[in-house]
C-alpha atoms as a PDB file:
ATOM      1  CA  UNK A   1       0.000   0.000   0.000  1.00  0.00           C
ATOM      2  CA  UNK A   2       2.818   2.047   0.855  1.00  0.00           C
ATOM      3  CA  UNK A   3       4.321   1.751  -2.276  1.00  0.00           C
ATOM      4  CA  UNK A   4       1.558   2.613  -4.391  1.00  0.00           C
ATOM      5  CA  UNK A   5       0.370   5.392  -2.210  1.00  0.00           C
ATOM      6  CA  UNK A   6       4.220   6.587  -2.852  1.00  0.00           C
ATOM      7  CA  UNK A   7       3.914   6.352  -6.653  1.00  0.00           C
ATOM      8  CA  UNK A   8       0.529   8.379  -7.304  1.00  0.00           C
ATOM      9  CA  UNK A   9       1.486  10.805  -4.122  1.00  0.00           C
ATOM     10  CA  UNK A  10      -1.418   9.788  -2.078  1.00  0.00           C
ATOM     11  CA  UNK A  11      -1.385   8.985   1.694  1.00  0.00           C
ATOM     12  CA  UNK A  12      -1.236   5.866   2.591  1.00  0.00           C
ATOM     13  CA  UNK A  13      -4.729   6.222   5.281  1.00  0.00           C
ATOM     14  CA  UNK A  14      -6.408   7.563   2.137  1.00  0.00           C
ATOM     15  CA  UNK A  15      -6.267   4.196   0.412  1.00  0.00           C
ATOM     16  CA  UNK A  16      -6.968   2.207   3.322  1.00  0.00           C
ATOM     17  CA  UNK A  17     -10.673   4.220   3.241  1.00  0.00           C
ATOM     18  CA  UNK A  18     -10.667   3.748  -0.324  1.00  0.00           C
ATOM     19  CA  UNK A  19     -10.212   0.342  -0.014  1.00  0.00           C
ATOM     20  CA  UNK A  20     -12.981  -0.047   2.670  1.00  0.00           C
ATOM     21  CA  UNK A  21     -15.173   1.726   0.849  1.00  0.00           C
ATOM     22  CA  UNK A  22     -15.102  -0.438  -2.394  1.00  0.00           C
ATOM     23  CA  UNK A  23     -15.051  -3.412  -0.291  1.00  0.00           C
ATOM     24  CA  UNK A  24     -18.388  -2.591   0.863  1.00  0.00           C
ATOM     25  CA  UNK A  25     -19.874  -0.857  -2.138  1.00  0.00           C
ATOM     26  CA  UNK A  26     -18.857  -3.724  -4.379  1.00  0.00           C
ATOM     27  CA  UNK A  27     -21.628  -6.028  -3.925  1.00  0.00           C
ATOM     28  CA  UNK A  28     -24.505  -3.242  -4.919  1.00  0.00           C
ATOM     29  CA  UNK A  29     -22.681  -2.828  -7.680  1.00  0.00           C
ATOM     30  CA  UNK A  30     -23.468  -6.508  -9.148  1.00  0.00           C
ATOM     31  CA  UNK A  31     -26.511  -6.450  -7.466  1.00  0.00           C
ATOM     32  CA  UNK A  32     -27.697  -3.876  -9.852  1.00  0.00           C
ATOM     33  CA  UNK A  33     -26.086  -5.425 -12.908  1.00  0.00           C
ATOM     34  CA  UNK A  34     -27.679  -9.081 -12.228  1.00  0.00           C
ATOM     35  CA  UNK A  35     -31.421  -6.477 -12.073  1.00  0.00           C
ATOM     36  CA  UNK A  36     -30.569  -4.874 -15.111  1.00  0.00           C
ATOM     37  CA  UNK A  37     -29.677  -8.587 -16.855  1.00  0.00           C
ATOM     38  CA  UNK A  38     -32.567  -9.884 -15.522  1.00  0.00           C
ATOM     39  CA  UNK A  39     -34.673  -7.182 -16.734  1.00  0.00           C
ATOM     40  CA  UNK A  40     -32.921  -7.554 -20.289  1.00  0.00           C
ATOM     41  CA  UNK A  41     -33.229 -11.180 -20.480  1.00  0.00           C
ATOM     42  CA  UNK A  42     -37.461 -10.835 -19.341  1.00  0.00           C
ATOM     43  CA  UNK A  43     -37.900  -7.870 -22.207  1.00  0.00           C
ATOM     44  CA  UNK A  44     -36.401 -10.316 -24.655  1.00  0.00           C
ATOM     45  CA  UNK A  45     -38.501 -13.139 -23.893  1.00  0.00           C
ATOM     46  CA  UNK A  46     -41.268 -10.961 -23.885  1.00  0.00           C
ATOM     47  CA  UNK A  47     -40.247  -9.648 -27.140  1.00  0.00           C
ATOM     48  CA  UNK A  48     -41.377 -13.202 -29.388  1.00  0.00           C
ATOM     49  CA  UNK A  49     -45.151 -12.855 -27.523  1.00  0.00           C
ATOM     50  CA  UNK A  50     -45.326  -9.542 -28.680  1.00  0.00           C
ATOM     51  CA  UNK A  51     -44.113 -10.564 -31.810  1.00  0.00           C
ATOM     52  CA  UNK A  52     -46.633 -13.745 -32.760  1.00  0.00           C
ATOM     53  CA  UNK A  53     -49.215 -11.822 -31.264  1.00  0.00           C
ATOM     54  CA  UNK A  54     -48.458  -8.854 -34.017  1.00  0.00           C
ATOM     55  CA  UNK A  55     -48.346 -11.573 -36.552  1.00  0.00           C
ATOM     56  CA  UNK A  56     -52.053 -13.063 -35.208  1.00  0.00           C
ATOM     57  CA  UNK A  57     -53.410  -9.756 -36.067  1.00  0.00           C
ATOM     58  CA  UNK A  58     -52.060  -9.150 -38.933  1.00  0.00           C
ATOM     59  CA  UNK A  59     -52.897 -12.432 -40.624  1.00  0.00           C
ATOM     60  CA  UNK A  60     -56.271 -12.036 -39.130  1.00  0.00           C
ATOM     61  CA  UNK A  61     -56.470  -8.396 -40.843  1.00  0.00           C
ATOM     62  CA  UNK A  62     -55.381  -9.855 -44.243  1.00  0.00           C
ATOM     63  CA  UNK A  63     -58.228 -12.400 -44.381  1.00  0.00           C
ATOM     64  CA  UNK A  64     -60.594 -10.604 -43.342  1.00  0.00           C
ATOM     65  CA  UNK A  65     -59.759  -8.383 -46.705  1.00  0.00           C
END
């Protein structure tokens, strides 16, 4: 630590809080990425529904004309 603080001229104390506070940050951070994936990976299985559903109506339009 005491190296690196050294190199980028940054006390030593300063990283230790950095460190802490990514430490205990870091799990919100993928627990937002696994909610954004899961909301991804719902919208595109929604997304074929949608889809079939579009081509019902369609179809349905055409023979009626």
């Amino acid at each position: 630590m005491s190296q690196i603080a050294s190199e980028h001229g940054i006390h030593v104390n300063q990283l230790h809080k950095w460190k802490t506070q990514f430490l205990k940050e870091v799990p919100h951070v993928f627990e937002k990425q696994n909610k954004d994936q899961k909301k991804m990976k719902a919208d595109y299985e929604e997304q074929p529904e949608n889809l079939y559903a579009e081509v019902r109506k369609l179809t349905t339009q055409l023979s009626w004309l």
